[in-house]
C-alpha atoms as a PDB file:
ATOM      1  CA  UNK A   1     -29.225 -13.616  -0.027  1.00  0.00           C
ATOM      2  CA  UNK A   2     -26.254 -12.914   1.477  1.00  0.00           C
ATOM      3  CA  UNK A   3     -22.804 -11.353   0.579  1.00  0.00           C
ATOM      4  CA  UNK A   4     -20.008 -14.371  -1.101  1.00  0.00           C
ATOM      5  CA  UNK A   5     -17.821 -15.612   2.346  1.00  0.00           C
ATOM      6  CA  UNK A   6     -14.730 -15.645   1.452  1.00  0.00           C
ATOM      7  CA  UNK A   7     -12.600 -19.039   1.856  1.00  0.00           C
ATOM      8  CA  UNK A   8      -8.661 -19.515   1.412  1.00  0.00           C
ATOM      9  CA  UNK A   9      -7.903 -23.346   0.660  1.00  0.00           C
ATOM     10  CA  UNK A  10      -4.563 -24.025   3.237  1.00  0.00           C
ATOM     11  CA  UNK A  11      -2.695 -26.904   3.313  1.00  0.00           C
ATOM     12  CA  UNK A  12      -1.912 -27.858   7.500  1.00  0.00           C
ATOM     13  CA  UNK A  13       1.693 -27.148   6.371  1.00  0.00           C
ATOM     14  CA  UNK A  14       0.146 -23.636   4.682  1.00  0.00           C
ATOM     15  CA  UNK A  15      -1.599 -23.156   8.035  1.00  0.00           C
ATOM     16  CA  UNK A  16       0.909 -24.115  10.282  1.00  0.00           C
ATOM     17  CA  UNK A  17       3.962 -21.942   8.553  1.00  0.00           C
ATOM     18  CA  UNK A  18       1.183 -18.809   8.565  1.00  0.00           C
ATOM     19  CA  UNK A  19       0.156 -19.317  12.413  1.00  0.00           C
ATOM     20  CA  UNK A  20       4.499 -19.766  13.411  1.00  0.00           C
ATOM     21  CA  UNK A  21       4.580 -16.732  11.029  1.00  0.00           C
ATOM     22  CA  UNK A  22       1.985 -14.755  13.003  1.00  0.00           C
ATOM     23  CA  UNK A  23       3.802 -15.658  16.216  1.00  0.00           C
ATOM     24  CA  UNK A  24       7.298 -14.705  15.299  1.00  0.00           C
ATOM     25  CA  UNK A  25       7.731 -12.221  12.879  1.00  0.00           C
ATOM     26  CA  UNK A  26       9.218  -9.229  13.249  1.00  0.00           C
ATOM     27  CA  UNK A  27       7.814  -7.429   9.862  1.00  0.00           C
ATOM     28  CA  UNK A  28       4.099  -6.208  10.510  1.00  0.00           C
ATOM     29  CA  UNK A  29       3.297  -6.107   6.752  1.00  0.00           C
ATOM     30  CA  UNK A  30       3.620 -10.268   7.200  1.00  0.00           C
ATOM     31  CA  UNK A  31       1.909 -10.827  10.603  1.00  0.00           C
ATOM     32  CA  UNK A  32      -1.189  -8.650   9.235  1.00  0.00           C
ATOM     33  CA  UNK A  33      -1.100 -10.982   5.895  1.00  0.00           C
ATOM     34  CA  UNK A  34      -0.955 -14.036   7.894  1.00  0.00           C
ATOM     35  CA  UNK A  35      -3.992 -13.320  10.242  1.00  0.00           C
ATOM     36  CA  UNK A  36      -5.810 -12.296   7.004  1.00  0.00           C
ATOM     37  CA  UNK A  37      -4.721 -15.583   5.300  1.00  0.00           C
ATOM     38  CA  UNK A  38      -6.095 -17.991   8.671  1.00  0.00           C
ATOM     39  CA  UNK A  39      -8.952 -15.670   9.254  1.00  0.00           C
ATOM     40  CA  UNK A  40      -9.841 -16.203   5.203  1.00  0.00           C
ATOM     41  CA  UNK A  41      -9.292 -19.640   5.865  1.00  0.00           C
ATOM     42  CA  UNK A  42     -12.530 -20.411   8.162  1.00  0.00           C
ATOM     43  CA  UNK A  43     -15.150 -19.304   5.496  1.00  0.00           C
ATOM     44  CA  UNK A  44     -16.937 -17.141   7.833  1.00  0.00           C
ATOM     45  CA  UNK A  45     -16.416 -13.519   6.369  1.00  0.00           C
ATOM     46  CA  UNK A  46     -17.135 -12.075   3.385  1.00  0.00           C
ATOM     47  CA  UNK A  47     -14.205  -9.246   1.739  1.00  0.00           C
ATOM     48  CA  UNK A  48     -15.762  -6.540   3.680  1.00  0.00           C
ATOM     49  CA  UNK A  49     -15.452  -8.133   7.285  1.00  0.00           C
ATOM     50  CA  UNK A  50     -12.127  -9.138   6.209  1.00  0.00           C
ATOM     51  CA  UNK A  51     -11.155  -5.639   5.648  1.00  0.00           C
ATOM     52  CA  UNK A  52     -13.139  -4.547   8.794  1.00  0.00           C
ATOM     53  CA  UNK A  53     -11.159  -6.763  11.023  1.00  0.00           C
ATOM     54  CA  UNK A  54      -8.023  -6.009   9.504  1.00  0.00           C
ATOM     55  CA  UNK A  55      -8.137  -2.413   8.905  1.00  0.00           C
ATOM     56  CA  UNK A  56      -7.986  -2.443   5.515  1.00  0.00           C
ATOM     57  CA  UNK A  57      -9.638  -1.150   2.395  1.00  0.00           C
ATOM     58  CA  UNK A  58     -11.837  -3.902   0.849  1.00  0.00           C
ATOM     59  CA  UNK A  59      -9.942  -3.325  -2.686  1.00  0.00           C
ATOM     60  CA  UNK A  60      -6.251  -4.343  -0.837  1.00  0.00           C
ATOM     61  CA  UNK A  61      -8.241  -7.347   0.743  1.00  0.00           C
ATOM     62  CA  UNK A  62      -9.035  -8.257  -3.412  1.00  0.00           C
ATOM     63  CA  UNK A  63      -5.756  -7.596  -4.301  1.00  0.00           C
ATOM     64  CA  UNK A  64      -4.112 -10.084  -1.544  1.00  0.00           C
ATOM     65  CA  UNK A  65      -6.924 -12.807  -2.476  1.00  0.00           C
ATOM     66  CA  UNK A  66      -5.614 -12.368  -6.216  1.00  0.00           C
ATOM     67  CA  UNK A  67      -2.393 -12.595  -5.132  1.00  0.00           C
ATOM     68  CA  UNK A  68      -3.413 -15.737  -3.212  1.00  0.00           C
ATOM     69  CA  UNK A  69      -5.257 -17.078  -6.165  1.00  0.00           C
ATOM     70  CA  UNK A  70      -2.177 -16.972  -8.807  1.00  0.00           C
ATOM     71  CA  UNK A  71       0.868 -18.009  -6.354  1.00  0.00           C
ATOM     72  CA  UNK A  72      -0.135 -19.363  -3.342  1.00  0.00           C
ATOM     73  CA  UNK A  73       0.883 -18.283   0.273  1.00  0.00           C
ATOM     74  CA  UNK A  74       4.308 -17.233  -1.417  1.00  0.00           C
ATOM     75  CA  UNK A  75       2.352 -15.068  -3.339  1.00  0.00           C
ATOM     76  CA  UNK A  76       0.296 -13.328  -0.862  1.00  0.00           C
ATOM     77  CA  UNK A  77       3.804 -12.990   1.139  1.00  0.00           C
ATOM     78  CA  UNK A  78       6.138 -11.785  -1.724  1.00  0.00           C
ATOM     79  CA  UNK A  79       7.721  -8.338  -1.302  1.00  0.00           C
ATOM     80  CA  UNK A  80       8.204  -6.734  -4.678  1.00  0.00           C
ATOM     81  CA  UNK A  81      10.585  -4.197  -2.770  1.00  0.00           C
ATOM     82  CA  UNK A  82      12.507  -4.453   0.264  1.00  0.00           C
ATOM     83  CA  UNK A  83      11.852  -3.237   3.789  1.00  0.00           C
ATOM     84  CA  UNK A  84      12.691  -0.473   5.109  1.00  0.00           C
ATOM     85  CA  UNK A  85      14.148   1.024   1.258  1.00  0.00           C
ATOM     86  CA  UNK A  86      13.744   3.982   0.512  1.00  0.00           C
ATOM     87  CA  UNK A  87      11.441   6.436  -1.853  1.00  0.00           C
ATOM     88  CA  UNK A  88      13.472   7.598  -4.994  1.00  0.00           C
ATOM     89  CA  UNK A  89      11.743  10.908  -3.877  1.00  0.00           C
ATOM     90  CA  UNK A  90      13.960  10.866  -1.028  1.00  0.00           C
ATOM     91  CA  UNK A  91      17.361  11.197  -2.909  1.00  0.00           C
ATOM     92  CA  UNK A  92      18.992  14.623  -2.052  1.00  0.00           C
ATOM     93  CA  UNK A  93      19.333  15.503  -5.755  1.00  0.00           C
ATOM     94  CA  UNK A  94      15.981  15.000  -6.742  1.00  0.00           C
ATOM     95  CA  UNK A  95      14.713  17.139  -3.546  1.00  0.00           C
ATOM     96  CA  UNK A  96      16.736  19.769  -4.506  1.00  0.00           C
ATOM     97  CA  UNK A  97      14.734  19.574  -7.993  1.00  0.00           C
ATOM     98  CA  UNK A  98      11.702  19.763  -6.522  1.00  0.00           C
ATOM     99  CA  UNK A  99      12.338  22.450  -4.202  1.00  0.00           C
ATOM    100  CA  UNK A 100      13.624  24.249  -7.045  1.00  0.00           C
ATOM    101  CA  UNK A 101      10.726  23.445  -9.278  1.00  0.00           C
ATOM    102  CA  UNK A 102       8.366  24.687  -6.625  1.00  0.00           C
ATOM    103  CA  UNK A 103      10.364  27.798  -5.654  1.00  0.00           C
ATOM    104  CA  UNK A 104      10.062  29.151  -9.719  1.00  0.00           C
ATOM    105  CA  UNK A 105       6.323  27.850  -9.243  1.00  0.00           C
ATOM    106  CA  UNK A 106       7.555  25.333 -12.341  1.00  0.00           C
ATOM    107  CA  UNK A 107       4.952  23.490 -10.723  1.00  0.00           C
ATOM    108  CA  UNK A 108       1.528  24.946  -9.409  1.00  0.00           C
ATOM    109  CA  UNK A 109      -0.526  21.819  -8.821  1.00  0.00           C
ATOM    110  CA  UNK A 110       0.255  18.182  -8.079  1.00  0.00           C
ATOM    111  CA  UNK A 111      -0.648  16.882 -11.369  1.00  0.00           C
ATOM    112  CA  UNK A 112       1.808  18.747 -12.845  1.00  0.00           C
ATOM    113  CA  UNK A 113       4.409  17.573 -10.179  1.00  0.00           C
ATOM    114  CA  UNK A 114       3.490  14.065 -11.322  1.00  0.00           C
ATOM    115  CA  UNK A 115       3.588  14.344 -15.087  1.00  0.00           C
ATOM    116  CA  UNK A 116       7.248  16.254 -14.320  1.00  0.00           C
ATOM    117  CA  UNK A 117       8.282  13.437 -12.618  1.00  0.00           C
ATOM    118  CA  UNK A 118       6.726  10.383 -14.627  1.00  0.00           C
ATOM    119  CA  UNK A 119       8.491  11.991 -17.925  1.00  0.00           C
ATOM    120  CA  UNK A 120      12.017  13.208 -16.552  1.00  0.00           C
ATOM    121  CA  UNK A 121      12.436  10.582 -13.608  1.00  0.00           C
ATOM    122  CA  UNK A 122       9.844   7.226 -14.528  1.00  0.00           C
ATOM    123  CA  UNK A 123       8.958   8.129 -11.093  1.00  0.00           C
ATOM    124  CA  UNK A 124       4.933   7.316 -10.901  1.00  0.00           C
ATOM    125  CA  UNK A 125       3.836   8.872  -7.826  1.00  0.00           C
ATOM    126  CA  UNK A 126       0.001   9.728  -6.878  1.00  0.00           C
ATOM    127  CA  UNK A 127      -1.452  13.238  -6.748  1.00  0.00           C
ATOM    128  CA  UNK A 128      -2.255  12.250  -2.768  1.00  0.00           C
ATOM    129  CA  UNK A 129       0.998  11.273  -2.200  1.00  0.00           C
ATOM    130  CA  UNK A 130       2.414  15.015  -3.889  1.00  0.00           C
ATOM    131  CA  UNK A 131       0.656  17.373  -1.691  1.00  0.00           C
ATOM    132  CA  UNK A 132       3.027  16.685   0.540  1.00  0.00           C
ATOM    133  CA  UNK A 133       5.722  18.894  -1.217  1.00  0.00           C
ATOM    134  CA  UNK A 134       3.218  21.467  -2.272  1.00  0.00           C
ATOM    135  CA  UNK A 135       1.916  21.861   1.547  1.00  0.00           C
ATOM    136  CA  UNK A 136       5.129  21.798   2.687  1.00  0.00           C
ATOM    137  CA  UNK A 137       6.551  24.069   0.107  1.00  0.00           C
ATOM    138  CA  UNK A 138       3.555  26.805   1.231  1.00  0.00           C
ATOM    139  CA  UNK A 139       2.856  27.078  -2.743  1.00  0.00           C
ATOM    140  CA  UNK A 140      -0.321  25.217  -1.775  1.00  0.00           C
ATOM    141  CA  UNK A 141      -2.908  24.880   1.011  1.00  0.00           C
ATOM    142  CA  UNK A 142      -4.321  21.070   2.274  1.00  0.00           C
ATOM    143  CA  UNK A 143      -6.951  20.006  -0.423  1.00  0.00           C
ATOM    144  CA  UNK A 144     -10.348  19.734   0.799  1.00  0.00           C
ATOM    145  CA  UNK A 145     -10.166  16.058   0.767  1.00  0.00           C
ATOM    146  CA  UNK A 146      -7.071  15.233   2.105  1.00  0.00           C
ATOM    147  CA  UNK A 147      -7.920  16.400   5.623  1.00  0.00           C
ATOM    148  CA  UNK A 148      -5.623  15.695   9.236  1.00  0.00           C
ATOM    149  CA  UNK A 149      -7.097  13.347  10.910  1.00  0.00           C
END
């Protein structure tokens, strides 16, 4: 028996707004959507060849089909921020914490670097996403895991 094929149920006007999407916009983030959204729409892959043909992990192929499932194509299409913004990371001030923070080894791992800033900032950040000022800092080498590719 054979893995579930997934199948989005489009309206013409659904699958004629996602193919004019495909062809004109500008924002990669909703071209890649759209393809998923037509290509779901045939009934001939399962979440895994979605994600294959995409180039996406399987679990962000479930979270757009969820996102499909309670709102629709405006859903799947919303932006909960906008393009091209910003991290909160980014603000001068808060680098100049950091680098601080790292200079009097405040912090020695990433976890630490993430509590820091969940409790004083309600910034949520993952470890992953940290190393980046530890590396860069020299206060720590490149995980194992988190190899250049």
């Amino acid at each position: 028996m054979g893995r579930k094929r997934t199948r989005l149920d489009l309206s013409g006007a659904e699958r004629a707004m996602l193919r004019r999407l495909l062809r004109t916009a500008t924002d990669s983030r909703l071209r890649e959507r759209a393809q998923w959204a037509l290509w779901a729409s045939t009934g001939e892959y399962t979440l895994e060849d979605l994600a294959r043909r995409i180039g996406r992990a399987r679990a962000t192929i479930q979270n757009w089909l969820d996102k499909f499932s309670a709102a629709g194509v405006a859903g799947l299409l919303e932006r909960h921020t906008p393009p091209g913004s910003s991290s909160p990371l980014a603000e001068p001030r808060l680098q100049d914490q950091i680098k601080a923070g790292l200079e009097s080894r405040r912090w020695r791992t990433a976890q630490e670097l993430a509590d820091w800033l969940k409790s004083a900032h309600g910034i949520v950040r993952a470890r992953k996403s940290l190393y980046y000022w530890l590396i860069k800092s020299g206060r720590r080498s490149r995980p194992s895991g988190l190899r250049r590719r």
